[in-house]
Protein backbone atom coordinates (compact mmCIF):
# COMPACT_ATOMS: atom_id res chain seq x y z
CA UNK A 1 41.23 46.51 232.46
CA UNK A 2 42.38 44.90 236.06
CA UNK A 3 44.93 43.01 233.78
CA UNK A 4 46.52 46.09 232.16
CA UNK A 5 46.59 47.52 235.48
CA UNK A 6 48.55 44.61 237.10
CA UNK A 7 50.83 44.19 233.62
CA UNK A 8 51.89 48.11 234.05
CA UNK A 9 55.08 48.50 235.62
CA UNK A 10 56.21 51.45 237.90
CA UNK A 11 58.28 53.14 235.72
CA UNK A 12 54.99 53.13 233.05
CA UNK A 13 56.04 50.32 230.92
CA UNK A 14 54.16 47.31 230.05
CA UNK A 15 55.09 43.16 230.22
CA UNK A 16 53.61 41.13 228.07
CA UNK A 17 52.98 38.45 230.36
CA UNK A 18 53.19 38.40 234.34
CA UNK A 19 56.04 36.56 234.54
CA UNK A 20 59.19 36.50 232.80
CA UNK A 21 58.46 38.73 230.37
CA UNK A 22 60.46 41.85 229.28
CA UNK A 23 58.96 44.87 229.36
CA UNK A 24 59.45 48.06 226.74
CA UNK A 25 56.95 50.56 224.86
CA UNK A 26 55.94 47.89 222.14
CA UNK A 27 53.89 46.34 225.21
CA UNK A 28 52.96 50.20 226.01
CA UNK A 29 51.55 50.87 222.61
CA UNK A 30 50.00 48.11 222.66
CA UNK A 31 48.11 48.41 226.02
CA UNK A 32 47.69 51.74 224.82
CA UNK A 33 45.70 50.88 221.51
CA UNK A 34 43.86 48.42 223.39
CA UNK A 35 42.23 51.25 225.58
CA UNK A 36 41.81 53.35 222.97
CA UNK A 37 39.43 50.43 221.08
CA UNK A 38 37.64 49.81 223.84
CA UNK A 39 37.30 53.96 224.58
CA UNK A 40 38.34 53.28 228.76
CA UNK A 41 41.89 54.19 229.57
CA UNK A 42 41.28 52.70 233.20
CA UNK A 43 43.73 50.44 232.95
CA UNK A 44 46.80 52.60 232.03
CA UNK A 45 48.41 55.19 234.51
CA UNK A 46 48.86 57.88 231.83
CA UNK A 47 50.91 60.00 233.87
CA UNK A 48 53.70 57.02 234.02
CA UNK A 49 53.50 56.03 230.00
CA UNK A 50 53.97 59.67 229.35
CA UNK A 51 56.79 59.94 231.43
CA UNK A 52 58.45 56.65 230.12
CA UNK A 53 57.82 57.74 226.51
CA UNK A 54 59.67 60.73 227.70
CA UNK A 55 62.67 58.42 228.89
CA UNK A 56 62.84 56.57 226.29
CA UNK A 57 63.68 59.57 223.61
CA UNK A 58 67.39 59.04 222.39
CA UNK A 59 69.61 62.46 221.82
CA UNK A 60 68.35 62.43 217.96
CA UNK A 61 64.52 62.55 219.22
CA UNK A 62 64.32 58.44 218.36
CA UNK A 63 62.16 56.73 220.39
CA UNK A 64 63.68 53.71 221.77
């Protein structure tokens, strides 16, 4: 879980690698489903994916 942890951006989105790698909610779902297998959220700040899955609603409700 310290990997998730360090992958986890500030604004609660995800990389896919450490460096050089973008960042968006496909990496959050998947660090997301990840925990969910493996039944420890530990590794995910909750409070910050909410809030970016929040930001990332378009004016139609589209998450993007």
């Amino acid at each position: 879980m310290a990997t998730l942890r360090r992958l986890q951006q500030d604004d609660g989105s995800y990389r896919g690698i450490h460096v050089g790698s973008e960042h968006d909610i496909r990496f959050l779902y998947c660090a997301c489903s990840i925990s969910h297998m493996l039944g420890d959220f530990s590794g995910v700040n909750v409070d910050a994916a909410i809030q970016y899955v929040r930001d990332c609603r378009t004016y139609d409700g589209a998450i993007s």
